[in-house]
Protein backbone atom coordinates (compact mmCIF):
# COMPACT_ATOMS: atom_id res chain seq x y z
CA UNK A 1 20.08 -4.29 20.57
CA UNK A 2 22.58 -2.00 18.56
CA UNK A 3 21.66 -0.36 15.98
CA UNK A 4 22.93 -1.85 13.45
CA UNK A 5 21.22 -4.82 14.48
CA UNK A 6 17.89 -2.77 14.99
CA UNK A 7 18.67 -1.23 11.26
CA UNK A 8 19.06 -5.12 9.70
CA UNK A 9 15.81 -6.27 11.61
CA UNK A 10 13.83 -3.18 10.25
CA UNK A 11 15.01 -4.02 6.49
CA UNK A 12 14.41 -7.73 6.92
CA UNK A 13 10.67 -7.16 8.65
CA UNK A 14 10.15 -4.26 5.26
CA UNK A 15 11.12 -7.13 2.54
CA UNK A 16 8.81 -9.67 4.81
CA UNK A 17 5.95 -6.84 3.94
CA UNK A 18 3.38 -9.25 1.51
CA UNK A 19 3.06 -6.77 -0.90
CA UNK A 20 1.30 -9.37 -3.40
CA UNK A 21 -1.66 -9.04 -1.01
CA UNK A 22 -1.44 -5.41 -0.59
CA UNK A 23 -1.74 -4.46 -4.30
CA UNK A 24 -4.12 -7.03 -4.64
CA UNK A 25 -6.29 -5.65 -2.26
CA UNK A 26 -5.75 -2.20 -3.52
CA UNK A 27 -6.79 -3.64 -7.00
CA UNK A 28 -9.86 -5.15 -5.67
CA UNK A 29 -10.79 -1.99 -4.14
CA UNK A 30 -10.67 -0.09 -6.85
CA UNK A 31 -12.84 -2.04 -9.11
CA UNK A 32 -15.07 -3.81 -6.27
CA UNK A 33 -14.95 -2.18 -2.91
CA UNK A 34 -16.69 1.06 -3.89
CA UNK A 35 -18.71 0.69 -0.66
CA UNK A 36 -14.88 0.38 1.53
CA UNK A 37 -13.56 3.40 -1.46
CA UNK A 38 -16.40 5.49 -0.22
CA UNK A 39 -14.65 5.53 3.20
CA UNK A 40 -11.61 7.39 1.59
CA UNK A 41 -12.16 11.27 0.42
CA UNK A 42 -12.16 11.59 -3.56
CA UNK A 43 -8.79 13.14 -3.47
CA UNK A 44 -7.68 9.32 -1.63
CA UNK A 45 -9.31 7.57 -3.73
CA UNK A 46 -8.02 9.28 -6.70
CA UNK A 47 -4.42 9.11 -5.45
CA UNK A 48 -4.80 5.37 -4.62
CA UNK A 49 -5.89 4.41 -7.84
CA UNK A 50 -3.23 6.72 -10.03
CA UNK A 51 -0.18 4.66 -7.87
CA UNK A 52 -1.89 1.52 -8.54
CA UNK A 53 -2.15 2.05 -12.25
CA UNK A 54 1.71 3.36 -12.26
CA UNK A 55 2.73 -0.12 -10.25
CA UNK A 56 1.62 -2.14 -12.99
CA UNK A 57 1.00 -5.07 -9.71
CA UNK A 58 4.92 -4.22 -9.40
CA UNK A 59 5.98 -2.59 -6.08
CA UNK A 60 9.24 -2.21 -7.35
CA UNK A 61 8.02 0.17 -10.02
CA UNK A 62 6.65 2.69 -7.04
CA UNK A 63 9.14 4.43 -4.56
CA UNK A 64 9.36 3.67 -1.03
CA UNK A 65 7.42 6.81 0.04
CA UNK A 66 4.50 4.94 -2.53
CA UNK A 67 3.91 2.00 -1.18
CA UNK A 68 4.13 3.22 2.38
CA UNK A 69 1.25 5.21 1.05
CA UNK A 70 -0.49 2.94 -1.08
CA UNK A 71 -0.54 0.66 2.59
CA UNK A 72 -1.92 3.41 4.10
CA UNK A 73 -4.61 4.12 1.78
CA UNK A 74 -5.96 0.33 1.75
CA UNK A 75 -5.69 -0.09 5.78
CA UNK A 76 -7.89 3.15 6.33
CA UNK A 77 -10.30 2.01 3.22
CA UNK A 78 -10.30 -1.77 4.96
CA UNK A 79 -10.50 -0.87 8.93
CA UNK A 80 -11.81 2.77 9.33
């Protein structure tokens, strides 16, 4: 595969990302997973809530950088 074609497959597979689910399990961890938050350090947990309250449920309204984070944050709260 070139890599142009290897660039286009990694943008098409990042749109495919269902980010619906991923802020709304980020929401639902914040008010009802304290149990799964406690998994995070305070600092975590404090970071993942201030980038969901600036997304407003929008990715769009967080940088790339944020929601690779915000992902990040909910996978180690929801398998660690």
């Amino acid at each position: 595969m070139g890599p142009l074609l290897t660039a286009f497959a990694a943008r098409r597979a990042w749109k495919r990302v269902p980010w619906a689910v991923v802020l709304q399990a980020a929401i639902w961890l914040v008010k009802q997973g304290r149990d799964r938050l406690n998994k995070l350090t305070p600092a975590q947990r404090r970071e993942l809530y201030d980038l969901v309250r600036k997304s407003h449920g929008r990715p769009s309204n967080l940088t790339p950088r944020q929601r690779e984070r915000v992902r990040a944050l909910v996978r180690k709260a929801l398998l660690d």
